[in-house]
Protein backbone atom coordinates (compact mmCIF):
# COMPACT_ATOMS: atom_id res chain seq x y z
CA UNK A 1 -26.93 41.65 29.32
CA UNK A 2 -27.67 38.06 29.46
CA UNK A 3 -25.85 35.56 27.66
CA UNK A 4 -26.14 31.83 27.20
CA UNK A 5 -22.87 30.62 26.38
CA UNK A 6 -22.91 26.48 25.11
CA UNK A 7 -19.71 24.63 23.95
CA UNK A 8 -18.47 20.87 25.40
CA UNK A 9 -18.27 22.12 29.05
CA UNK A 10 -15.36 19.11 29.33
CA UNK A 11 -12.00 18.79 27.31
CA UNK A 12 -11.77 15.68 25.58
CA UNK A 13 -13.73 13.35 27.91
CA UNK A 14 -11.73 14.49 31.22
CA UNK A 15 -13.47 16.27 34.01
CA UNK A 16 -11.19 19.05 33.15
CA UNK A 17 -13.27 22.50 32.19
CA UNK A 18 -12.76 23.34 28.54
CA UNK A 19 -10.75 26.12 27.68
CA UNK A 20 -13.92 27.69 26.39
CA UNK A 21 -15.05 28.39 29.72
CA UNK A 22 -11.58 30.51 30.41
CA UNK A 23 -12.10 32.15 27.01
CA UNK A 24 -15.70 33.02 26.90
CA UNK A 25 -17.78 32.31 30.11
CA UNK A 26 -15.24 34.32 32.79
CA UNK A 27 -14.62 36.63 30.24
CA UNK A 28 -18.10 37.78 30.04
CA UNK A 29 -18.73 37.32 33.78
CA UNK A 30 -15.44 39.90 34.44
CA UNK A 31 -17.40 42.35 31.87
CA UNK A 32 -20.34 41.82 34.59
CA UNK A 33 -22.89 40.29 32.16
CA UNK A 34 -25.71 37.49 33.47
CA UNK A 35 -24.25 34.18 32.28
CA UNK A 36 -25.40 30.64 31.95
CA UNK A 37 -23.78 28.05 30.48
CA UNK A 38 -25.66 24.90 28.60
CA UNK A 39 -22.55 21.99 28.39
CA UNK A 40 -24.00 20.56 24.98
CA UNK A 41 -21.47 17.65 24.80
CA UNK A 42 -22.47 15.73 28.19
CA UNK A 43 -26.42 16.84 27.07
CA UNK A 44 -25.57 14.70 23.57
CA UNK A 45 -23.97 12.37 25.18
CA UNK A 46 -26.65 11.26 27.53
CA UNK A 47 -29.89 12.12 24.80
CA UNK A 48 -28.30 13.23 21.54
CA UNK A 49 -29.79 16.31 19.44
CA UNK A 50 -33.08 15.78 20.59
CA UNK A 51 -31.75 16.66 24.35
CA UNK A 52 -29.98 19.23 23.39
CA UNK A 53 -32.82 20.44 21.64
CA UNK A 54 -35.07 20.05 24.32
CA UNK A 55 -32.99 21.21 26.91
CA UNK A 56 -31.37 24.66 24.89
CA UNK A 57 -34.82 25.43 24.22
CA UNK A 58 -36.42 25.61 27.54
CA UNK A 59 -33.33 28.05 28.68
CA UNK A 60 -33.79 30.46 25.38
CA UNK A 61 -37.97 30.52 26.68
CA UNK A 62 -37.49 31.00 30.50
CA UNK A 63 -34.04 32.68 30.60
CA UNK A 64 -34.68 34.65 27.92
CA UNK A 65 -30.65 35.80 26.99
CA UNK A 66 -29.95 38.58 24.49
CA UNK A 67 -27.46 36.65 22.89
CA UNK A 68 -26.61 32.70 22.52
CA UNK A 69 -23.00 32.03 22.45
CA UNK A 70 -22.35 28.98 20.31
CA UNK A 71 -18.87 27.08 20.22
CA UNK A 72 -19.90 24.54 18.03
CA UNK A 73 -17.28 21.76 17.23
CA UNK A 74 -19.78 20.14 14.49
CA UNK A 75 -23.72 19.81 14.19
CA UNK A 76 -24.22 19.48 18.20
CA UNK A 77 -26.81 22.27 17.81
CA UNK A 78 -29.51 21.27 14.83
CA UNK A 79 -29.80 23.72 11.97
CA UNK A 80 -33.56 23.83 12.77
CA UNK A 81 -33.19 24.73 16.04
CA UNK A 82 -30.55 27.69 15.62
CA UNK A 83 -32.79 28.54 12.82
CA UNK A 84 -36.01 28.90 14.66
CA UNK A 85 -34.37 30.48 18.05
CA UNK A 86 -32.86 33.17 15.21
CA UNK A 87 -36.30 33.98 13.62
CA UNK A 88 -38.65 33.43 16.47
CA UNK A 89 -37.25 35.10 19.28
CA UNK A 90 -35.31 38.36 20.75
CA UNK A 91 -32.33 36.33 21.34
CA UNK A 92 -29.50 37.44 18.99
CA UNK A 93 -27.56 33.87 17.97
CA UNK A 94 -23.81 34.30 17.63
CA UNK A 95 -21.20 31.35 16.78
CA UNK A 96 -17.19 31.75 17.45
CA UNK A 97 -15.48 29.66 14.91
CA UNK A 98 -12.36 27.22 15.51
CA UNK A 99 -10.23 25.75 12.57
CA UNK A 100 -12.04 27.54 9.79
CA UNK A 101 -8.84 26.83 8.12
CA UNK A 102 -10.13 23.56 7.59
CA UNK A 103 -13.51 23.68 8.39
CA UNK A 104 -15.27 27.09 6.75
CA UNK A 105 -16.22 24.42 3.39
CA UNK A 106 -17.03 21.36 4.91
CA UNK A 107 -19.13 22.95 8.36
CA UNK A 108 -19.03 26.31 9.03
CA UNK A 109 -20.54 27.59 5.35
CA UNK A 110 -23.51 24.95 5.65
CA UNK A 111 -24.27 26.99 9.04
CA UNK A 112 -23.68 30.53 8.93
CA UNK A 113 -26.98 31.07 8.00
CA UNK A 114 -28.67 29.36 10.76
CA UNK A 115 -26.55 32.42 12.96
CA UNK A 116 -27.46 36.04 13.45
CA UNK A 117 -23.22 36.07 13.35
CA UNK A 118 -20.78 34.39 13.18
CA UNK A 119 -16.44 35.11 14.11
CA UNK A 120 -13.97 33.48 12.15
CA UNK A 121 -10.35 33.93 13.48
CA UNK A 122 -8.61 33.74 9.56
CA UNK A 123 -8.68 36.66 8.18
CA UNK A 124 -8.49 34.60 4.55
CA UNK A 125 -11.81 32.68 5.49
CA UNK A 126 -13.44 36.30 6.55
CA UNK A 127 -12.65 37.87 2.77
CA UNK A 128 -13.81 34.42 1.51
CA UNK A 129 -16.74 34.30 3.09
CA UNK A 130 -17.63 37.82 2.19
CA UNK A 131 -17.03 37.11 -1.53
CA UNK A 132 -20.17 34.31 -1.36
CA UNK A 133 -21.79 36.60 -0.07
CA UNK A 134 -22.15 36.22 3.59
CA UNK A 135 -22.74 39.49 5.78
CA UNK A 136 -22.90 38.35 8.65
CA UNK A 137 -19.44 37.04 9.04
CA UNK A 138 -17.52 38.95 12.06
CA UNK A 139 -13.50 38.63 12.22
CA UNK A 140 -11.34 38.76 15.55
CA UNK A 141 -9.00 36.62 17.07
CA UNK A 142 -8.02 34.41 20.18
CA UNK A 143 -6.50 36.42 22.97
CA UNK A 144 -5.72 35.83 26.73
CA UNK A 145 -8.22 36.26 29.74
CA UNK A 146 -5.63 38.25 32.72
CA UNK A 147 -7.20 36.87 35.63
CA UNK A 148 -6.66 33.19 34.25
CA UNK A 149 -3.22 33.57 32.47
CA UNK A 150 -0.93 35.69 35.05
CA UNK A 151 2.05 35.94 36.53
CA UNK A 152 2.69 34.30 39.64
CA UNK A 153 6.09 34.94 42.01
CA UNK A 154 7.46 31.46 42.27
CA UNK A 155 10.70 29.62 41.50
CA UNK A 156 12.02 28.66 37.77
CA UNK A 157 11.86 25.12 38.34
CA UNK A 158 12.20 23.92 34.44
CA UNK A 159 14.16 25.12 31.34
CA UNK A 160 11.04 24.73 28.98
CA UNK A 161 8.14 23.55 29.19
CA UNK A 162 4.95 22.19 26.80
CA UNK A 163 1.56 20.95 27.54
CA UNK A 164 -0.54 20.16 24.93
CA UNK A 165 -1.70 17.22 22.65
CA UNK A 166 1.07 14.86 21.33
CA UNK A 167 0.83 14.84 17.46
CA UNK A 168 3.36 15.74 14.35
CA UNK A 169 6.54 16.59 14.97
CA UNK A 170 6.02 17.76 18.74
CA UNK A 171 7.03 14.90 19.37
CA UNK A 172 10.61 15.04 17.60
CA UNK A 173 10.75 18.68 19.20
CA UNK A 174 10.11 17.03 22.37
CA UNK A 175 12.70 14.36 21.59
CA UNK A 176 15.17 16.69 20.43
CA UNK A 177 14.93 18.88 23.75
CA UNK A 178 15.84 16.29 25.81
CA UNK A 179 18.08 14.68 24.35
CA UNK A 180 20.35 17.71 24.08
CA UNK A 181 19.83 17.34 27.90
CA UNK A 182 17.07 20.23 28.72
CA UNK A 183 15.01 19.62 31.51
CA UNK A 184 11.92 20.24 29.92
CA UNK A 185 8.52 19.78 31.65
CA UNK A 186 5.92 18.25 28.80
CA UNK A 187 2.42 16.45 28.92
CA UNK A 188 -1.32 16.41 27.63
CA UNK A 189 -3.16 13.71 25.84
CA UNK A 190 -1.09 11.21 23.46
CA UNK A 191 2.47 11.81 25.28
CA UNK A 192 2.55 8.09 26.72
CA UNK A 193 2.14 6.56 23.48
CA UNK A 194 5.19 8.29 22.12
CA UNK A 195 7.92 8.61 25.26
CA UNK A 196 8.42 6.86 28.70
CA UNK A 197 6.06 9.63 30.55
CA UNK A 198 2.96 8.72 32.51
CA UNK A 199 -0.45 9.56 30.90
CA UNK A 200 -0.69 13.45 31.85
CA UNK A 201 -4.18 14.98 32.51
CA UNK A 202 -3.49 18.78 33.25
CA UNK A 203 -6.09 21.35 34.56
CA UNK A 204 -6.06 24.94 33.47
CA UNK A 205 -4.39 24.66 37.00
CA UNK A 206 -1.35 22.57 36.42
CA UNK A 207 -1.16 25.07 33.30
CA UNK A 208 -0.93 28.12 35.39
CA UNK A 209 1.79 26.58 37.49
CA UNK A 210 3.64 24.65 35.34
CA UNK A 211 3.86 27.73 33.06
CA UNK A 212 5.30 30.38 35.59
CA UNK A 213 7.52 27.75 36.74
CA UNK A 214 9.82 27.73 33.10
CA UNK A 215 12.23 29.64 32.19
CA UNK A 216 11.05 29.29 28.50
CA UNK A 217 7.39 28.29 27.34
CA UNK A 218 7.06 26.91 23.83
CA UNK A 219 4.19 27.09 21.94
CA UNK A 220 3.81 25.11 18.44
CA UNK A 221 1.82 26.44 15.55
CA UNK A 222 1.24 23.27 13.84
CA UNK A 223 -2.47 22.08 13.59
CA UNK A 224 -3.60 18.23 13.34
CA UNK A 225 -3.20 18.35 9.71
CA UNK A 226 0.37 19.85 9.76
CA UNK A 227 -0.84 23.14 8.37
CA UNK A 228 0.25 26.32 10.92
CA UNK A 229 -2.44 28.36 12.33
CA UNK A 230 -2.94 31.12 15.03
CA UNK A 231 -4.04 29.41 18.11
CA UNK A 232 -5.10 30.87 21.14
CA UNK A 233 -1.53 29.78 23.28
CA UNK A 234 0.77 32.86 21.27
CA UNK A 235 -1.74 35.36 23.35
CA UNK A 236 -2.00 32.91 26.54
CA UNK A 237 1.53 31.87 27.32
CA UNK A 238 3.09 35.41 27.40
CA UNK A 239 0.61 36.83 29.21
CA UNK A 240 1.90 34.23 32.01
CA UNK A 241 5.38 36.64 32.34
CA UNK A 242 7.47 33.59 30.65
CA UNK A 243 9.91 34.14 27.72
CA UNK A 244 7.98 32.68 24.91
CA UNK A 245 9.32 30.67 22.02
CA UNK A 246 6.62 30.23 19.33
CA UNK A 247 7.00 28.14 15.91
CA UNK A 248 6.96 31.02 13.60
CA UNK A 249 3.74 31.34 11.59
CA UNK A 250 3.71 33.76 8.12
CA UNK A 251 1.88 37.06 9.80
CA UNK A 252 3.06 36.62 13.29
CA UNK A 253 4.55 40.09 12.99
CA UNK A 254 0.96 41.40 13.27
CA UNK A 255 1.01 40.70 16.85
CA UNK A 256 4.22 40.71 18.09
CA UNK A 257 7.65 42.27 17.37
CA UNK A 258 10.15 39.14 16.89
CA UNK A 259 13.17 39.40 19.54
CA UNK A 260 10.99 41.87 21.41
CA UNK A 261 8.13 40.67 23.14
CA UNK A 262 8.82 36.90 21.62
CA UNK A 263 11.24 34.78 19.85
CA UNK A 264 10.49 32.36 17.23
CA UNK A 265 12.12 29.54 15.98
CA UNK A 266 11.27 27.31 12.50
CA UNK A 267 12.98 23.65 13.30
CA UNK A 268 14.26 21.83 15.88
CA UNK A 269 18.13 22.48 15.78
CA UNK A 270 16.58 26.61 15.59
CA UNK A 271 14.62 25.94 18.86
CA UNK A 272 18.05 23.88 20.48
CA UNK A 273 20.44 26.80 19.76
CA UNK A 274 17.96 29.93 20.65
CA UNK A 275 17.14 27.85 23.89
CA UNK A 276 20.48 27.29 24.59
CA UNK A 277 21.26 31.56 24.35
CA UNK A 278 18.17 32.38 26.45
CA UNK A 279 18.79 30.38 29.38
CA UNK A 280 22.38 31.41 29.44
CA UNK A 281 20.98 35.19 29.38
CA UNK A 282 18.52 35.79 31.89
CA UNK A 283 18.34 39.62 31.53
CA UNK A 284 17.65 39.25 28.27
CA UNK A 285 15.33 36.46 28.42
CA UNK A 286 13.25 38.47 31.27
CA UNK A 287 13.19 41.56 29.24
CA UNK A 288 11.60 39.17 26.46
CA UNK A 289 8.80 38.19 29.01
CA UNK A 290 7.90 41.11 30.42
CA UNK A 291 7.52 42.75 27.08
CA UNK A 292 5.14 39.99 25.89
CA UNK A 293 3.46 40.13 28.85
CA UNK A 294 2.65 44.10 28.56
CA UNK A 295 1.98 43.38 24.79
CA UNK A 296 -1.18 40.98 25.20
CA UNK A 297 -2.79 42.23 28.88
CA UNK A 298 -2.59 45.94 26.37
CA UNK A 299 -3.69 44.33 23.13
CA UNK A 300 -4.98 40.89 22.92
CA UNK A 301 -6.88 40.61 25.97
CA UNK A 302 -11.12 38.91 25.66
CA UNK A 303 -12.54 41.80 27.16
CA UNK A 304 -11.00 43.87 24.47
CA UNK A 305 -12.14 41.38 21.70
CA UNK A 306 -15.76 41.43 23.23
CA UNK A 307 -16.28 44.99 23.44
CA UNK A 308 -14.95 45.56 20.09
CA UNK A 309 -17.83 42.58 18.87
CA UNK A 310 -20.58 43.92 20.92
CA UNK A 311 -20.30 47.55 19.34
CA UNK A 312 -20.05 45.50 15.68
CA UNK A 313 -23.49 43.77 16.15
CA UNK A 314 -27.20 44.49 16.03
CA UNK A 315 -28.59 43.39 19.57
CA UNK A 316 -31.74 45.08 18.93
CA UNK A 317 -33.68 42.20 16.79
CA UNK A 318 -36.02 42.89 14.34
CA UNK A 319 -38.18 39.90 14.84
CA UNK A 320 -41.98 41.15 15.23
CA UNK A 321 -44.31 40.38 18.29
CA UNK A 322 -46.14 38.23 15.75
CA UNK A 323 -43.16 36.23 15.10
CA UNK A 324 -42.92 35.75 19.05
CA UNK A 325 -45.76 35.04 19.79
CA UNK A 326 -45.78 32.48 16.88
CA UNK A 327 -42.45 31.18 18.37
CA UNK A 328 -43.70 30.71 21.64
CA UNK A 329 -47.01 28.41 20.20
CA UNK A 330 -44.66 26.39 18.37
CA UNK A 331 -42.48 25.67 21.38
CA UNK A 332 -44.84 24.49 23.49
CA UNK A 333 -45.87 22.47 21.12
CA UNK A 334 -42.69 20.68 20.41
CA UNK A 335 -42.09 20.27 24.21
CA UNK A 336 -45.12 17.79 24.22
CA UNK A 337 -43.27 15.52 21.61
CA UNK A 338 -39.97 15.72 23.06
């Protein structure tokens, strides 16, 4: 099958790849599909819509992909333009959904139908969405890709460990760490501003290493906003072999059996004391890892996400050869104006 995949190839202005490419492009390239990717945010960047337009376009009439794989962050893609790839050609137009939390009335509704489908990853937003009457709303979740987040046979180098944006109270977690004396490898955007650290840029690289070298991994649950959410790091960091301390989040029992394959914690002086047992009690804390290692590579895995989507939707498109060949008139006639 060929897929176009397009998202913001970069994270946040860096020349780092976007996680999006360890989600969705390797994932489909380990599940041996034909994929291309079209980096929308360097394409706006350097000619705006019309680029994109232009540019998205010329792949969907000479590639020709079954399905375009859309990580949009807001209106990169134009309505029109999603619209008329949907209803004038074979290729089936998917979206996967961030922050619907926040997003679903403000973005994501004015969209949908510009989609063949569209995944959510809130199961509250999914029932929503389905009660105004959308159908073509999919629901999954984040997960881990194997070959990206693994285990690697090196020394335990720090106590815990957090990459990741600086914002909220990370920072007091951060703060509270070390001053109870934990040597505690941090850094991501924002961490200068807030403590005497050099600005951090990691790659999905540093991740990988920094991660396998703790003896703990934390992962926080706490969006921009302050509001908890399931983000893709409770599937990601375990998968890595490393006890895993995550922020507890209401429904976190769905994926994980607390003081099994995980252990949670709810405020600062929670995370202190629970760190504090762990580190003293390695045969525990190993037991912890391995468990939420087996856990995610057996459950929460993309390829398992994927095939479980690609069985739920309708690849074969209804749209008639007049339609196409309708399509096809009106694109070359928009490439002369663009």
């Amino acid at each position: 099958m060929k897929i176009l995949c397009a998202y913001n190839l970069y994270y946040y202005g860096t020349e780092n790849l976007n996680s999006s490419y360890y989600f969705f492009t390797e994932t489909f390239l380990q599940m041996d599909h034909d994929v291309q990717t079209l980096d929308f945010g360097g394409l706006n960047k350097k000619g705006g819509s019309r680029l994109v337009s232009k540019i998205l376009l010329s792949y969907i009439f000479s590639y020709k992909p079954d399905i375009l794989f859309v990580v949009p962050c807001r209106g990169e893609i134009p309505k029109k333009i999603l619209k008329f790839i949907k209803q004038f050609t074979n290729t089936t137009v998917i979206a996967w959904n961030s922050d619907d939390d926040r997003r679903w009335d403000d973005y994501s509704k004015k969209y949908a139908h510009a989609y063949d489908y569209m995944i959510t990853t809130y199961e509250k937003i999914y029932h929503k969405a389905k009660e105004q009457g959308f159908k073509n709303i999919l629901l999954s979740q984040w997960a881990c890709n194997p070959k990206r987040n693994r285990k690697l046979d090196i020394e335990k180098k720090f106590d815990l460990s957090f990459i990741g944006i600086a914002y909220g109270d990370r920072i007091d977690y951060i703060k509270k760490l070390l001053n109870e004396g934990f040597n505690v490898k941090f850094g991501g955007l924002e961490w200068e501003k807030y403590l005497d650290i050099k600005k951090t840029d990691f790659s999905q690289e540093d991740i990988l290493l920094i991660t396998n070298q703790s003896k703990i991994a934390i992962v926080f649950s706490k969006g921009i906003d302050g509001k908890k959410q399931i983000k893709a790091r409770i599937f990601e960091t375990p998968a890595h072999g490393v006890c895993t301390f995550i922020e507890y989040f209401e429904g976190i029992e769905k994926y994980y059996k607390i003081n099994e394959d995980i252990i949670t914690f709810k405020n600062p002086e929670d995370l202190v004391q629970k760190a504090k047992y762990y580190l003293k009690n390695e045969q525990e804390r190993e037991k912890i890892a391995q468990n939420g290692r087996k856990k995610v590579i057996e459950n929460h895995a993309y390829k398992l996400r994927f095939k479980k989507i690609f069985n739920q939707i309708d690849l074969a498109k209804k749209t008639n050869i007049i339609k196409i060949i309708f399509g096809k008139m009106v694109y070359k006639m928009l490439f002369m104006f663009f």
